[in-house]
Structure formats: C-alpha cells, structure tokens
PDB file of N, CA and C in Angstrom:
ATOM      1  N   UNK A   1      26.071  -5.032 -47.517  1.00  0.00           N
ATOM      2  CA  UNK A   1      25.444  -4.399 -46.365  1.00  0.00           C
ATOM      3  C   UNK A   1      24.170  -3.681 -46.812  1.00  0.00           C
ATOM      4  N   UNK A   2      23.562  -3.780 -45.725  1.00  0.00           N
ATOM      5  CA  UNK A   2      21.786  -3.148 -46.322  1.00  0.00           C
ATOM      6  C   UNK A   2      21.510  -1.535 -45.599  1.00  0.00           C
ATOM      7  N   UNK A   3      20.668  -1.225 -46.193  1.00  0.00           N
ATOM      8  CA  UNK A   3      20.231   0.392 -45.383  1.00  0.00           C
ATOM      9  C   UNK A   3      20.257   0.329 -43.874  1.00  0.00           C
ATOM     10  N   UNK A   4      19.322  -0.838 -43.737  1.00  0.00           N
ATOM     11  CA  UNK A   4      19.387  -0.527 -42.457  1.00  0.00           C
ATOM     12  C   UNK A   4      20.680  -0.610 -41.372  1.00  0.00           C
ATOM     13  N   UNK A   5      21.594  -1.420 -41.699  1.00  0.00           N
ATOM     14  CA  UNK A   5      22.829  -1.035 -41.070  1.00  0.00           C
ATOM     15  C   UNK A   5      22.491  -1.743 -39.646  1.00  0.00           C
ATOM     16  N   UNK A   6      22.034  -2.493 -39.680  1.00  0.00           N
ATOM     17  CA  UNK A   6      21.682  -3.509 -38.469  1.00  0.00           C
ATOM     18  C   UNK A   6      22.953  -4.379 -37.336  1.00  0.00           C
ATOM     19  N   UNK A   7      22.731  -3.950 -36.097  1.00  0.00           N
ATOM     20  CA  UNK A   7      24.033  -4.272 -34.899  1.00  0.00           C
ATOM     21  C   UNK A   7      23.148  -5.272 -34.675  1.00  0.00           C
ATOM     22  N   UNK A   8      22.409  -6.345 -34.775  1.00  0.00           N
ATOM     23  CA  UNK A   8      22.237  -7.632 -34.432  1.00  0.00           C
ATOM     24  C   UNK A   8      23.251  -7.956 -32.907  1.00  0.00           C
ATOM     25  N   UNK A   9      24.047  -8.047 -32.895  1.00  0.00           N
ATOM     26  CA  UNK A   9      24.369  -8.257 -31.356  1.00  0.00           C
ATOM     27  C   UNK A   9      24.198  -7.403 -30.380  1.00  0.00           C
ATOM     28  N   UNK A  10      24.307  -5.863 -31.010  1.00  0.00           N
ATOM     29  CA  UNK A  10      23.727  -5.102 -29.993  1.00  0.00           C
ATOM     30  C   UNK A  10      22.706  -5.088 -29.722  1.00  0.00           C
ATOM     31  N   UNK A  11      21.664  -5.581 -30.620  1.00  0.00           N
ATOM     32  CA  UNK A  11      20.029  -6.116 -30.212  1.00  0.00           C
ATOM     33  C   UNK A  11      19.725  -6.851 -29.523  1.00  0.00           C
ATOM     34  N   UNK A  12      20.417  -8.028 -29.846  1.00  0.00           N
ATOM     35  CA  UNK A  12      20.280  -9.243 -28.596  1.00  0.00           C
ATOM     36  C   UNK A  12      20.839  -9.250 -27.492  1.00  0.00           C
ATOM     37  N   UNK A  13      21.719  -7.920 -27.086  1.00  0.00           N
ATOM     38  CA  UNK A  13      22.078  -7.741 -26.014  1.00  0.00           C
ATOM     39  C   UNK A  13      20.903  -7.214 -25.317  1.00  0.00           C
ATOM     40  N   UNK A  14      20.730  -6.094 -25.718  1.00  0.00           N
ATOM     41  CA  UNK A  14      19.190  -5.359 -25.262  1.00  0.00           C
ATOM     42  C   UNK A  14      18.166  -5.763 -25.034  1.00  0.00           C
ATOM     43  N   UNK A  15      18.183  -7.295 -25.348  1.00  0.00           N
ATOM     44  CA  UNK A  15      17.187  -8.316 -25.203  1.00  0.00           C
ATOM     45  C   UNK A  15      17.493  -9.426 -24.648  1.00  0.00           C
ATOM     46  N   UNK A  16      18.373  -8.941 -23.706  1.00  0.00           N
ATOM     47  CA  UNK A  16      19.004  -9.947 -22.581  1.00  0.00           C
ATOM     48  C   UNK A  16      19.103 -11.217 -23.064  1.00  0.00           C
ATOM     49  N   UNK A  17      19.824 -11.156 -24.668  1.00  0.00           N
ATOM     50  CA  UNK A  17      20.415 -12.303 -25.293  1.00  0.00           C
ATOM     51  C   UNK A  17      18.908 -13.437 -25.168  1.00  0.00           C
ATOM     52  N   UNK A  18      17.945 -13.039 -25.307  1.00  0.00           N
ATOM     53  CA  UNK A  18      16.734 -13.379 -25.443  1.00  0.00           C
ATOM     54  C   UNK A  18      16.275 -13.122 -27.210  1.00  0.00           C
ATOM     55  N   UNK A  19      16.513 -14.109 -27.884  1.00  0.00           N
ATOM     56  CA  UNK A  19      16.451 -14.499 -29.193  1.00  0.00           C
ATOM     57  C   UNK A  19      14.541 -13.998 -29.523  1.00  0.00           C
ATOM     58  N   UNK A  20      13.888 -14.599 -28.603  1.00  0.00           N
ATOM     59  CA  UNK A  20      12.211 -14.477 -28.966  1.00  0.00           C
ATOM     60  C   UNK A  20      11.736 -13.351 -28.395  1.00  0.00           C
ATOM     61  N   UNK A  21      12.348 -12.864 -27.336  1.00  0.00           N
ATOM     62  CA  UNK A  21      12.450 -11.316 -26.843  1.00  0.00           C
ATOM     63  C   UNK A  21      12.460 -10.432 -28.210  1.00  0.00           C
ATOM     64  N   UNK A  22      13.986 -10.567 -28.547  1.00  0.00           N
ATOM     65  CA  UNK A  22      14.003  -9.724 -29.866  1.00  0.00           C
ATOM     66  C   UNK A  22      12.621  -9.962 -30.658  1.00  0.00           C
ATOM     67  N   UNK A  23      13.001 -11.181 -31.520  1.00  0.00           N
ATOM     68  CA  UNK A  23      11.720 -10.876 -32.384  1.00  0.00           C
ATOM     69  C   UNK A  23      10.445 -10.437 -32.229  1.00  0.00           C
ATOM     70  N   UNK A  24      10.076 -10.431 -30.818  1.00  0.00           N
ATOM     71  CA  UNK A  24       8.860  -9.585 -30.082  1.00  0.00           C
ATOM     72  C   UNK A  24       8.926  -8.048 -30.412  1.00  0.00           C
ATOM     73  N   UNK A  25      10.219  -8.100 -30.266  1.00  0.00           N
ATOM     74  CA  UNK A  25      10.542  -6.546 -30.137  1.00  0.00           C
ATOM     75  C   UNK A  25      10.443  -5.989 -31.759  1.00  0.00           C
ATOM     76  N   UNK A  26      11.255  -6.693 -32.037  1.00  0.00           N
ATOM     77  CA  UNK A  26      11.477  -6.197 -34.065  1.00  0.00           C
ATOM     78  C   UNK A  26       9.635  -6.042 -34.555  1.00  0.00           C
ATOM     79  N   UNK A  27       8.682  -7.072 -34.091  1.00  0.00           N
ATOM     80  CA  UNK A  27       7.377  -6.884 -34.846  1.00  0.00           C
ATOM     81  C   UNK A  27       6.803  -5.491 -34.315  1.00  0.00           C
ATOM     82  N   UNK A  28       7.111  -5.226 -32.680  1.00  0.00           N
ATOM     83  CA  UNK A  28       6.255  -4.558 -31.964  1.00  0.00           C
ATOM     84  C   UNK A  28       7.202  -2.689 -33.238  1.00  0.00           C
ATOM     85  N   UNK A  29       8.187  -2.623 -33.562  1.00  0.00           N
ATOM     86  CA  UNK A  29       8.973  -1.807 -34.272  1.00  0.00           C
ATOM     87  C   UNK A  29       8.189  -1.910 -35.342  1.00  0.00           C
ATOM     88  N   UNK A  30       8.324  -3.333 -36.246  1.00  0.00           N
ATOM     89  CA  UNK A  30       7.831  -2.928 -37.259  1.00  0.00           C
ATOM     90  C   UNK A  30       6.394  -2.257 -37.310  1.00  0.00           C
ATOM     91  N   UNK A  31       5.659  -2.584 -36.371  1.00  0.00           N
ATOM     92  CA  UNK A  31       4.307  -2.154 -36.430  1.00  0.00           C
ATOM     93  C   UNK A  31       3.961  -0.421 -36.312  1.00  0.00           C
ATOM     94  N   UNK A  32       5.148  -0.109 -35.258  1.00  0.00           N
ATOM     95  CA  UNK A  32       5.274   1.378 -35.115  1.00  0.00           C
ATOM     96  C   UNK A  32       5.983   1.932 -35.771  1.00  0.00           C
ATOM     97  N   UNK A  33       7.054   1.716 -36.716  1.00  0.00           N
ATOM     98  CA  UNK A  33       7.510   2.540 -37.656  1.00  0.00           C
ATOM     99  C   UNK A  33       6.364   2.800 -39.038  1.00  0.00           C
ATOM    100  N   UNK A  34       5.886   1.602 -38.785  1.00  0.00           N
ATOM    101  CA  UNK A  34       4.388   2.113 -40.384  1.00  0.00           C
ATOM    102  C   UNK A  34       3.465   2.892 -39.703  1.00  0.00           C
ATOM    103  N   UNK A  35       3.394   3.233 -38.535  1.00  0.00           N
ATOM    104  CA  UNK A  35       2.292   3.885 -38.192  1.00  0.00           C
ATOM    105  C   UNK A  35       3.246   5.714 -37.903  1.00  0.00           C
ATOM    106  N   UNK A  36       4.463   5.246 -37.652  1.00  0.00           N
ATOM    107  CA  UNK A  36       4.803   6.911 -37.570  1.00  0.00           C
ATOM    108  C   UNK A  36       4.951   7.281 -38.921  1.00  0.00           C
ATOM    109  N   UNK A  37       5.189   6.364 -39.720  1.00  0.00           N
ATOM    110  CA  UNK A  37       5.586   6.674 -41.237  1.00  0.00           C
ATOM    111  C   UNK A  37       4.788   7.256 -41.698  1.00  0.00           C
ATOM    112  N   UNK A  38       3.221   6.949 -41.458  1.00  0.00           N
ATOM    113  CA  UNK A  38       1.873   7.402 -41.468  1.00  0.00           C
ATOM    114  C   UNK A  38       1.942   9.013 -41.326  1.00  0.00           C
ATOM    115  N   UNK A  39       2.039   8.977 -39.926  1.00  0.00           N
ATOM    116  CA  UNK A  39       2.042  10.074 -39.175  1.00  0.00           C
ATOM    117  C   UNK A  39       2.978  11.106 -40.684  1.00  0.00           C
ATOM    118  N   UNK A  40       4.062  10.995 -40.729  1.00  0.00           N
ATOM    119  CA  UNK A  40       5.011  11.855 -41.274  1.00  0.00           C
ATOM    120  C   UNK A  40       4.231  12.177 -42.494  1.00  0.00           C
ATOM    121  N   UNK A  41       4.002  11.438 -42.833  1.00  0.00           N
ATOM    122  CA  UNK A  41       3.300  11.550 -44.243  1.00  0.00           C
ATOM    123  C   UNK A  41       1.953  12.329 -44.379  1.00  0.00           C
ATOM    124  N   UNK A  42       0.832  12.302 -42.792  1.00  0.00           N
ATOM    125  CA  UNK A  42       0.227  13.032 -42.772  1.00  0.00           C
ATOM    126  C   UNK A  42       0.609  14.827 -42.337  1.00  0.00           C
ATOM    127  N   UNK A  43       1.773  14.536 -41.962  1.00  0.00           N
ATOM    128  CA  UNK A  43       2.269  15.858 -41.545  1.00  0.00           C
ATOM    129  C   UNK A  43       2.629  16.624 -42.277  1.00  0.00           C
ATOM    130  N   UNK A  44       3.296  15.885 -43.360  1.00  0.00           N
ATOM    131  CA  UNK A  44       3.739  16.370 -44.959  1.00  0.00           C
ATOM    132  C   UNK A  44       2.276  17.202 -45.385  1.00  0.00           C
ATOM    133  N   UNK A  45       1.352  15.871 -45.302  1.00  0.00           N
ATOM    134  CA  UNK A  45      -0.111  16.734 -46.110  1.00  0.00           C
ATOM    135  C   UNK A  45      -0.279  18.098 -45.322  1.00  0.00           C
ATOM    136  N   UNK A  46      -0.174  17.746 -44.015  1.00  0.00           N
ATOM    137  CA  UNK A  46      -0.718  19.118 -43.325  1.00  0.00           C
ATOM    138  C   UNK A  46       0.219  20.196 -43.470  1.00  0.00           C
ATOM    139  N   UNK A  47       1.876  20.113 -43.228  1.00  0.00           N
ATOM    140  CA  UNK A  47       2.392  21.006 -43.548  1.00  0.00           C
ATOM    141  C   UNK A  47       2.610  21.490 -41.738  1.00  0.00           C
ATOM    142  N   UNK A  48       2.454  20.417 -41.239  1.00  0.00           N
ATOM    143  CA  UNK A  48       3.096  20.083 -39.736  1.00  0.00           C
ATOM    144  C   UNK A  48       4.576  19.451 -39.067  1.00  0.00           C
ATOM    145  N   UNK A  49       5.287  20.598 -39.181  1.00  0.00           N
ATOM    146  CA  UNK A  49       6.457  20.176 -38.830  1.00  0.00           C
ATOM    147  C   UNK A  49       6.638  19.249 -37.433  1.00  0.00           C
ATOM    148  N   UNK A  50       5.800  20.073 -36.503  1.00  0.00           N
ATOM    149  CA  UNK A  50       5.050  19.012 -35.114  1.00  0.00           C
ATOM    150  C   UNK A  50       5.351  17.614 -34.935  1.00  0.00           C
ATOM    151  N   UNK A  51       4.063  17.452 -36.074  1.00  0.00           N
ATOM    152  CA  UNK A  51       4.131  16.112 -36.217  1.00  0.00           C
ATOM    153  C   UNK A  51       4.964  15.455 -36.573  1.00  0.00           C
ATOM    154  N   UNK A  52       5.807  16.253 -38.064  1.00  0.00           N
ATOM    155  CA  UNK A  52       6.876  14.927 -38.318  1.00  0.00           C
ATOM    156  C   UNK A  52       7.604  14.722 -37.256  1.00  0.00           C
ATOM    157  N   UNK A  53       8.192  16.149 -36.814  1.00  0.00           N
ATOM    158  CA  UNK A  53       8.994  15.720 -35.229  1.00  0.00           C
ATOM    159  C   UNK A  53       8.972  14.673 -34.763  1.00  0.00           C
ATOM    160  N   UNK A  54       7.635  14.606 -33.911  1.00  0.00           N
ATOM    161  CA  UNK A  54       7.183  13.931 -32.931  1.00  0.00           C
ATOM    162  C   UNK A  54       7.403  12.312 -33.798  1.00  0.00           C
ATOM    163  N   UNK A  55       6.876  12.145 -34.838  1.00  0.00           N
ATOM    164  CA  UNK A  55       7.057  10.658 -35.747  1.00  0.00           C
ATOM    165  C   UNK A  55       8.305  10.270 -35.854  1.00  0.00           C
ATOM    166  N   UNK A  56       9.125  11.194 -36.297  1.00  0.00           N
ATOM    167  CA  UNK A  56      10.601  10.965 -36.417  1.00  0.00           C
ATOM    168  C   UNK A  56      11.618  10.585 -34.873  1.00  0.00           C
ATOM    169  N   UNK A  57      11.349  11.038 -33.808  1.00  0.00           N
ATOM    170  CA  UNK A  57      11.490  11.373 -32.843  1.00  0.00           C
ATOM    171  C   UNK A  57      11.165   9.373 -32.376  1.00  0.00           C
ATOM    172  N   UNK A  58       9.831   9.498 -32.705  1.00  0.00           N
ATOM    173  CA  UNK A  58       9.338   8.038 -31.880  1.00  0.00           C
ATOM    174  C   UNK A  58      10.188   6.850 -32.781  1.00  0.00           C
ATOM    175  N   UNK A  59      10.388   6.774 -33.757  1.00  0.00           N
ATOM    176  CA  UNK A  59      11.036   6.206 -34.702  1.00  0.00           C
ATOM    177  C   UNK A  59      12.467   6.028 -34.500  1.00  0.00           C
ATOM    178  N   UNK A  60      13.340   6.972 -34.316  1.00  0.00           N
ATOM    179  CA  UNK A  60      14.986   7.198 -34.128  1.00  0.00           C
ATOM    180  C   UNK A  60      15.123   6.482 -32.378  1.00  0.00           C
ATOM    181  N   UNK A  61      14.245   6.517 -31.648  1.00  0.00           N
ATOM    182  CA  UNK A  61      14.413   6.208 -30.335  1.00  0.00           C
ATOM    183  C   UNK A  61      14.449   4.452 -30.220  1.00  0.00           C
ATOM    184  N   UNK A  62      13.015   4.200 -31.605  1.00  0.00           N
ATOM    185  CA  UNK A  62      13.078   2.639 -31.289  1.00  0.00           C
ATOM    186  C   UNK A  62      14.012   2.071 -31.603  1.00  0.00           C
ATOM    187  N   UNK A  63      14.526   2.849 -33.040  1.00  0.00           N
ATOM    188  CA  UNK A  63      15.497   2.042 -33.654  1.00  0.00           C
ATOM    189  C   UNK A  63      17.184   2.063 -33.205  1.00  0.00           C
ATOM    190  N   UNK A  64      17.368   3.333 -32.099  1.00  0.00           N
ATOM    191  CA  UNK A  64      18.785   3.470 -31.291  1.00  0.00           C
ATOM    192  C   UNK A  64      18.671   2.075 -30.307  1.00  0.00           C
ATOM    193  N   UNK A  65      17.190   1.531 -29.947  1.00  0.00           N
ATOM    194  CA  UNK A  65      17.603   0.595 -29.072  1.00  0.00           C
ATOM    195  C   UNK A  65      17.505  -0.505 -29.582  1.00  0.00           C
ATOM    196  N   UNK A  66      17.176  -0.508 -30.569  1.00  0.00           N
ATOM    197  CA  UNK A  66      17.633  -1.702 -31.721  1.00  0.00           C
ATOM    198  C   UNK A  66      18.596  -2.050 -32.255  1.00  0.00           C
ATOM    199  N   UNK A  67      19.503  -0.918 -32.488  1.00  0.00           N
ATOM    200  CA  UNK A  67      20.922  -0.898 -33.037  1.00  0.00           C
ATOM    201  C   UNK A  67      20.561  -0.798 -34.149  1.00  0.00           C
ATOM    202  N   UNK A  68      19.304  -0.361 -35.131  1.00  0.00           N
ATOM    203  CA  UNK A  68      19.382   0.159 -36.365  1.00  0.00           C
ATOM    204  C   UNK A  68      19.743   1.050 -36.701  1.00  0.00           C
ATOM    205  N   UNK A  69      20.998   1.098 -37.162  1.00  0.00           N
ATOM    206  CA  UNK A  69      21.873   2.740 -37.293  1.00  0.00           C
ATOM    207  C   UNK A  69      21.140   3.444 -38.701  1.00  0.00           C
ATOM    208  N   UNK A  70      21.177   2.601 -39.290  1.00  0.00           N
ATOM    209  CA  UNK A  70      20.186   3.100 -41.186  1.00  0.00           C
ATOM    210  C   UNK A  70      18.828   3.972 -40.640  1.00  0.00           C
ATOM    211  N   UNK A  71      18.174   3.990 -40.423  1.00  0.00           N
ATOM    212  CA  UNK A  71      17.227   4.223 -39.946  1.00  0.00           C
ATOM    213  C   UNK A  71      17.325   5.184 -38.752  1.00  0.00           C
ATOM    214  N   UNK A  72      17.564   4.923 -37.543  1.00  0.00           N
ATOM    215  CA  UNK A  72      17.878   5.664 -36.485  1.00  0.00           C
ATOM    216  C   UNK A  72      18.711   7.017 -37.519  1.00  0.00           C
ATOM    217  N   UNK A  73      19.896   6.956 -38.037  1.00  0.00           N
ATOM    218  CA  UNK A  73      20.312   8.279 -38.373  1.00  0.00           C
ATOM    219  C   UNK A  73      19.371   8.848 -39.455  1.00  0.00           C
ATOM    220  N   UNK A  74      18.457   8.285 -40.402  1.00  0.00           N
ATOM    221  CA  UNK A  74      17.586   9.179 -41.155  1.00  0.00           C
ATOM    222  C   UNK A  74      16.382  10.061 -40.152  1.00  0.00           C
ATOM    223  N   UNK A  75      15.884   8.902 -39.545  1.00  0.00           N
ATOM    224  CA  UNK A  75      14.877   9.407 -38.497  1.00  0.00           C
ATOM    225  C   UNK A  75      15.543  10.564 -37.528  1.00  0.00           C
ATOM    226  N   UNK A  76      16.828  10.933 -37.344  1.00  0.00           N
ATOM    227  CA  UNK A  76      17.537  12.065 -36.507  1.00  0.00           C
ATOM    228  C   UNK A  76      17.758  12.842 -37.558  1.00  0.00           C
ATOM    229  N   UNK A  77      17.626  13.024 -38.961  1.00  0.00           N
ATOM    230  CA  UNK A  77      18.134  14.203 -39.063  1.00  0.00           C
ATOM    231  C   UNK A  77      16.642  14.553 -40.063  1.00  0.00           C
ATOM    232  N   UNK A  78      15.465  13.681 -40.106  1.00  0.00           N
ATOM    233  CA  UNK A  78      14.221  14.337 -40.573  1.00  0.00           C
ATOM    234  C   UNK A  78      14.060  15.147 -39.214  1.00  0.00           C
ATOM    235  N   UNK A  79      14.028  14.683 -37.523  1.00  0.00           N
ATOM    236  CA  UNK A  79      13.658  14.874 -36.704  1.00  0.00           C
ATOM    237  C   UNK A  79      13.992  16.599 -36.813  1.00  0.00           C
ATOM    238  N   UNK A  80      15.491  16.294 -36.548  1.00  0.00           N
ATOM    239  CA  UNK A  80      16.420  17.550 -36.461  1.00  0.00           C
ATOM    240  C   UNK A  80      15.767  19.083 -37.429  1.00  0.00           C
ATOM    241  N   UNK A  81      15.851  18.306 -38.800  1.00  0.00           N
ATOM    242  CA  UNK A  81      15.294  19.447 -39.633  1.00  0.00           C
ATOM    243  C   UNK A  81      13.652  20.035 -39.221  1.00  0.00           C
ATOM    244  N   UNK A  82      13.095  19.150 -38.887  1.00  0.00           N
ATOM    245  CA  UNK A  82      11.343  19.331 -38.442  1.00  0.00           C
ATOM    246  C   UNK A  82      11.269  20.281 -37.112  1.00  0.00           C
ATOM    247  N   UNK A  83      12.448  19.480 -36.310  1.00  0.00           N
ATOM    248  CA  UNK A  83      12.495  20.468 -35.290  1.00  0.00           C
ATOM    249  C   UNK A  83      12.515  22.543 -35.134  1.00  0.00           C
ATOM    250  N   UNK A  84      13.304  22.564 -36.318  1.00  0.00           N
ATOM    251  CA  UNK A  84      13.096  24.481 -36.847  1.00  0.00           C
ATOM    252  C   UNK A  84      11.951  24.482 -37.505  1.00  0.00           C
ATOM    253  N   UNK A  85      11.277  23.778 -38.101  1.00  0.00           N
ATOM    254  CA  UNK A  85      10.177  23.896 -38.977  1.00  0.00           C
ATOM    255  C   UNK A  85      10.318  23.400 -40.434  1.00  0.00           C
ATOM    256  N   UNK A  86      11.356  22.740 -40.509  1.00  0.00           N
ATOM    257  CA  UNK A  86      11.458  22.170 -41.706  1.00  0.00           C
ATOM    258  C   UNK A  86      11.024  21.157 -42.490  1.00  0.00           C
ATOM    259  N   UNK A  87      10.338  21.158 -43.639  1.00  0.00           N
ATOM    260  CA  UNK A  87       9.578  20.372 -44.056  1.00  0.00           C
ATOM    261  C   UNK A  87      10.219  19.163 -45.339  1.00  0.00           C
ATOM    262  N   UNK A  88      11.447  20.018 -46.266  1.00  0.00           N
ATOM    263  CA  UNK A  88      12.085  19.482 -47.103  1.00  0.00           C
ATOM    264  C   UNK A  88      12.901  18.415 -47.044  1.00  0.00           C
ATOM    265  N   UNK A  89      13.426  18.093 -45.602  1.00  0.00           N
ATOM    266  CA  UNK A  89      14.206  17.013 -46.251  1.00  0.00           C
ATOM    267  C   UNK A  89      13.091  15.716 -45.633  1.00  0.00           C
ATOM    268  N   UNK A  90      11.851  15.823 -44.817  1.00  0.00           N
ATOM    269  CA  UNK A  90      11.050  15.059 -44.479  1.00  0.00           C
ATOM    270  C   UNK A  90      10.447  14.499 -45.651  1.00  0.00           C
ATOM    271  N   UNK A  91      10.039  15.154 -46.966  1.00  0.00           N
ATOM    272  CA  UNK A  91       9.530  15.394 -47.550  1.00  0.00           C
ATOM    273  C   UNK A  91      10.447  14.621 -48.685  1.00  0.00           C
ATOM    274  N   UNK A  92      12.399  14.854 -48.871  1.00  0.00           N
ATOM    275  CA  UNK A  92      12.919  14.216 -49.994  1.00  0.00           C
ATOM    276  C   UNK A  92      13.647  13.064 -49.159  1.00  0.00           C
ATOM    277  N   UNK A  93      13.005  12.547 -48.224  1.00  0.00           N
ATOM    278  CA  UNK A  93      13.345  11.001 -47.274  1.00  0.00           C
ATOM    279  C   UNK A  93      12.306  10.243 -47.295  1.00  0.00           C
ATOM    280  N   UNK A  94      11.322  10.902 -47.975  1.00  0.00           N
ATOM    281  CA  UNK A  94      10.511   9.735 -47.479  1.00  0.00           C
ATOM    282  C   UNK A  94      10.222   8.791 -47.951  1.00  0.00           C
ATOM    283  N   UNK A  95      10.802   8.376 -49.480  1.00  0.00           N
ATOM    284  CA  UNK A  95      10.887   7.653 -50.265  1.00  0.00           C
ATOM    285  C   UNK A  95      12.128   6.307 -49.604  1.00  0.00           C
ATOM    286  N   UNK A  96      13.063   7.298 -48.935  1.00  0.00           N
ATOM    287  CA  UNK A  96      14.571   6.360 -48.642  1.00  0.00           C
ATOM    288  C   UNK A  96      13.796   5.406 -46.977  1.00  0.00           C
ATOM    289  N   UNK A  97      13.036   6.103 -46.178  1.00  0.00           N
ATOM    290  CA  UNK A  97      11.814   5.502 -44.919  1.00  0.00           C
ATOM    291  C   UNK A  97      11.166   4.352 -45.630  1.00  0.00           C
ATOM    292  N   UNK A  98      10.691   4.665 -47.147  1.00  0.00           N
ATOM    293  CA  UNK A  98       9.724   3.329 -47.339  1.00  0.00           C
ATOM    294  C   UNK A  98      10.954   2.535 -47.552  1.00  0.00           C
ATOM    295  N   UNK A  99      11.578   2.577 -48.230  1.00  0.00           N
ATOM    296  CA  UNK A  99      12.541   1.289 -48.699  1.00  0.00           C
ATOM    297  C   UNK A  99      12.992   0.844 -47.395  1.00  0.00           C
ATOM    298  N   UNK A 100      13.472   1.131 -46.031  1.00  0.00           N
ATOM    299  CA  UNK A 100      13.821   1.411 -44.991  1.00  0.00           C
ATOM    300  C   UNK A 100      13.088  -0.071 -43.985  1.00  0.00           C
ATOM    301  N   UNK A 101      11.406   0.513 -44.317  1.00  0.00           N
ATOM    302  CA  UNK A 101      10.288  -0.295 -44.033  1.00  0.00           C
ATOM    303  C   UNK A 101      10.551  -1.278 -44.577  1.00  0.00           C
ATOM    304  N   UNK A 102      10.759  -1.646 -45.797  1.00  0.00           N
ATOM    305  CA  UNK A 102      10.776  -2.510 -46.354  1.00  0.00           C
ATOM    306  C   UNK A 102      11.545  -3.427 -46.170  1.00  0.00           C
ATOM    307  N   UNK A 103      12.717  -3.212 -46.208  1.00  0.00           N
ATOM    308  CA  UNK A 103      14.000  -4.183 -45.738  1.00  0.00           C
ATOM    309  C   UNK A 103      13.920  -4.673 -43.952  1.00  0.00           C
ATOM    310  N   UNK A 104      13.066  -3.506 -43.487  1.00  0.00           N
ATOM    311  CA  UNK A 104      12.561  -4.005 -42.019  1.00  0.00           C
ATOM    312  C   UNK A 104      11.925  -5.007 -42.052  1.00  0.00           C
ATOM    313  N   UNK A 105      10.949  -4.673 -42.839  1.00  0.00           N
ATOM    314  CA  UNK A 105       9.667  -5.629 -42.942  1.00  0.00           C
ATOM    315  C   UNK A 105      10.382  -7.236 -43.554  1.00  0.00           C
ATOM    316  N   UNK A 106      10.787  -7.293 -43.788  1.00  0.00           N
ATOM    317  CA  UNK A 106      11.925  -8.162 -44.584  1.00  0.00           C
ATOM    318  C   UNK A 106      12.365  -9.296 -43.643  1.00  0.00           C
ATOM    319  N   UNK A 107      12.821  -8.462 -42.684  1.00  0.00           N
ATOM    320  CA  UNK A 107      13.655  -9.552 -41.457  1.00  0.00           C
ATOM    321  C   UNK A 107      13.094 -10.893 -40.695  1.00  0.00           C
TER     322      UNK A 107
END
C-alpha cells in the first residue's frame, strides 16, 4: 500500500463511474496540489500561518473528494495546526507532501 492511501472506487464513483472524468479530475488535482504546495512553502518563508491554512485547506478538500485518505489526512492536520498559528508541523511535513506529490504525480 502507498502513502497516498487511494479509494479508487470511491473516485470513480464521484465521477459518475466516468473513467476519463476521473482522469480529468486527478490532472486538474495534480496541478493544484503543486501550486498549494507552493503556496505552503511560501508561507513557511513568510512565516504565514494564513497561508498555509488556506493551502492546506484547498488541498485536504480536493483530495476528500478524491478519496485520497494519505494526503487528505496530512493536509488536515498541517491545516489544523496552521489554523492556531502553527508553523512546525507545516514545516516537518513538508518533505512527507513532496513524496505525496510524487506518488500523485505517478498515477
């Protein structure tokens, strides 16, 4: 089993068992998880809990309707911690996000 922890049928349900639906969907993800990944990473520089929020936040939402549980639960609990102002565990995840990407990017 891989990080991402992937419900594949619960995806293609969500995609009204629409096979090219999905994969529409998985690129339009992959494209926005590197760009919030971005985001987090610039938030790190800034020292903007805000932002990671908001990155983490857009991230955990795509991937709940994806059925990526790997992902969806890291992206909820960077969210969670960012949400008080927390910067540390955004900060010791973000290494476990790229590999994350990666195995996304993968599919």
């Amino acid at each position: 089993m891989n990080g991402l922890q992937w419900d594949k049928e619960f995806a293609l349900e969500q995609a009204a068992d629409d096979a090219e639906l999905l994969e529409e969907l998985l690129e339009i993800f992959k494209d926005s998880f590197q760009a919030d990944l971005h985001l987090i990473e610039q938030g790190l520089t800034e020292g903007s809990a805000g932002k990671i929020m908001a990155a983490a936040h857009s991230i955990k939402g795509a991937a709940a309707s994806l059925g990526i549980r790997g992902i969806h639960e890291l992206a909820m609990q960077i969210e969670n911690d960012s949400r008080v102002g927390g910067l540390e565990l955004a900060r010791a995840k973000l290494d476990d996000l790229r590999v994350l990407l990666q195995e996304l990017l993968a599919l």
